[in-house]
Protein backbone atom coordinates (compact mmCIF):
# COMPACT_ATOMS: atom_id res chain seq x y z
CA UNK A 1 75.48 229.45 224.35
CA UNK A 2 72.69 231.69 223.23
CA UNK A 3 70.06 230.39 220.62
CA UNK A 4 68.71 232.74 217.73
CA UNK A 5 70.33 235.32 215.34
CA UNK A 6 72.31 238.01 216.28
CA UNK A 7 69.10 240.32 215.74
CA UNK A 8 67.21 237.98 217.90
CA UNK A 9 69.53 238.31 220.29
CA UNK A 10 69.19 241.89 220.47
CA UNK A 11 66.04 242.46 220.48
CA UNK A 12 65.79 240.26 223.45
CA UNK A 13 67.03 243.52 225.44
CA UNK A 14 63.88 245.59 226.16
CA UNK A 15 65.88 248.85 225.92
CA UNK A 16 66.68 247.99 222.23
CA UNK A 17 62.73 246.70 221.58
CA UNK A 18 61.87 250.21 222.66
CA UNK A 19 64.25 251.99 220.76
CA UNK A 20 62.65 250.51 218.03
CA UNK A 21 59.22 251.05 219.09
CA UNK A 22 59.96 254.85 219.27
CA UNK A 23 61.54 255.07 216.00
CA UNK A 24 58.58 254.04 214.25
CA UNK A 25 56.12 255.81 216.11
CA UNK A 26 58.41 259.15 215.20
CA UNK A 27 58.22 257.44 211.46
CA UNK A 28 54.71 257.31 211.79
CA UNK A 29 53.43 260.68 213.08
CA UNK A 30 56.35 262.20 210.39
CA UNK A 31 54.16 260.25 207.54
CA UNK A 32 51.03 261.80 209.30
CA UNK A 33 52.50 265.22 208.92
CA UNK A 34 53.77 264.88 205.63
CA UNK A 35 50.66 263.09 204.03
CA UNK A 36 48.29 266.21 205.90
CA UNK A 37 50.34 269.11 204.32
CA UNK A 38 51.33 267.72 201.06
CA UNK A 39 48.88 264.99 199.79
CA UNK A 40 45.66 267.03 198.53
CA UNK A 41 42.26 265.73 199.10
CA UNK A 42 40.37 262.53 201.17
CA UNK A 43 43.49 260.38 200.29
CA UNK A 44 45.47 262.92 202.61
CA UNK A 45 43.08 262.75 205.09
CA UNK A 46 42.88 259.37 204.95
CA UNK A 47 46.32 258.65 204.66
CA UNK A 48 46.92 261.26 207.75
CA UNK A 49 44.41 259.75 209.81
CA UNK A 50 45.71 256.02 209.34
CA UNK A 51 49.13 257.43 210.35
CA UNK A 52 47.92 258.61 213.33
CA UNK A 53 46.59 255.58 214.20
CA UNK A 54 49.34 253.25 213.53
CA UNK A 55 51.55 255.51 215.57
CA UNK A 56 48.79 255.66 218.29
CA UNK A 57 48.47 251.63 218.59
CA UNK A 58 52.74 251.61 219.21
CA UNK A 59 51.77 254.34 221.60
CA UNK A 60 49.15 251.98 223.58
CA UNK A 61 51.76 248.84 222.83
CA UNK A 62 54.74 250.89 224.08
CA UNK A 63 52.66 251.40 227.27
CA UNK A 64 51.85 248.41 227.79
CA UNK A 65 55.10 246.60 226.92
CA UNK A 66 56.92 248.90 229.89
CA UNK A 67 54.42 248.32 231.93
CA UNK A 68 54.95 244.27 231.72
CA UNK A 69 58.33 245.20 231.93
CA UNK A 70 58.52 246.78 235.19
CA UNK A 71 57.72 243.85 237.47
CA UNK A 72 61.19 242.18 235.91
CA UNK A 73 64.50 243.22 237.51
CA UNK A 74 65.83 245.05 234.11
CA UNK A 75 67.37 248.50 234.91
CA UNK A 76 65.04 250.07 231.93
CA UNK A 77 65.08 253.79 232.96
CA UNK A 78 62.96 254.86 229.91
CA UNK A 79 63.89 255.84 226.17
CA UNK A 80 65.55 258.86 226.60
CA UNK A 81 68.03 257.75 228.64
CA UNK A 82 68.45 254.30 226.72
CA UNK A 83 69.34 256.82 224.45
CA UNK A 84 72.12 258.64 226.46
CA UNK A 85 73.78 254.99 227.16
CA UNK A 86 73.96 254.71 223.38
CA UNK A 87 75.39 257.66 222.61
């Protein structure tokens, strides 16, 4: 019997992990965009800038999560078509 809550359990699944992953990264660059159009001044280009960052440190952890991940035996075939099994 498995131990841990039913969103501990799924998360164990890489494919989920990184489906997560992704949707804050797209979260984060969105914020970027909104916060350099719409927010006037050195807050915008502060807050744009610290956007861009926090969605370019998931970037590097993305990366570096698949690439610990492809020495296991897990069929992960990338986001896009974790995706397309969803849907």
């Amino acid at each position: 019997m498995p131990v841990g809550t039913r969103l501990s359990l799924q998360l164990a699944d890489f494919g989920t992990r990184s489906l997560v992953t992704h949707a804050l990264m797209a979260v984060g660059f969105a914020g970027a965009v909104v916060s350099g159009l719409f927010v006037e001044g050195q807050v915008g280009t502060i807050s744009m800038a610290a956007f861009i960052n926090f969605t370019a440190g998931l970037w590097i952890s993305q990366s570096i999560h698949s690439l610990g991940n492809s020495a296991t035996d897990e069929e992960y075939q990338g986001v896009l078509k974790e995706i397309l099994n969803r849907v």
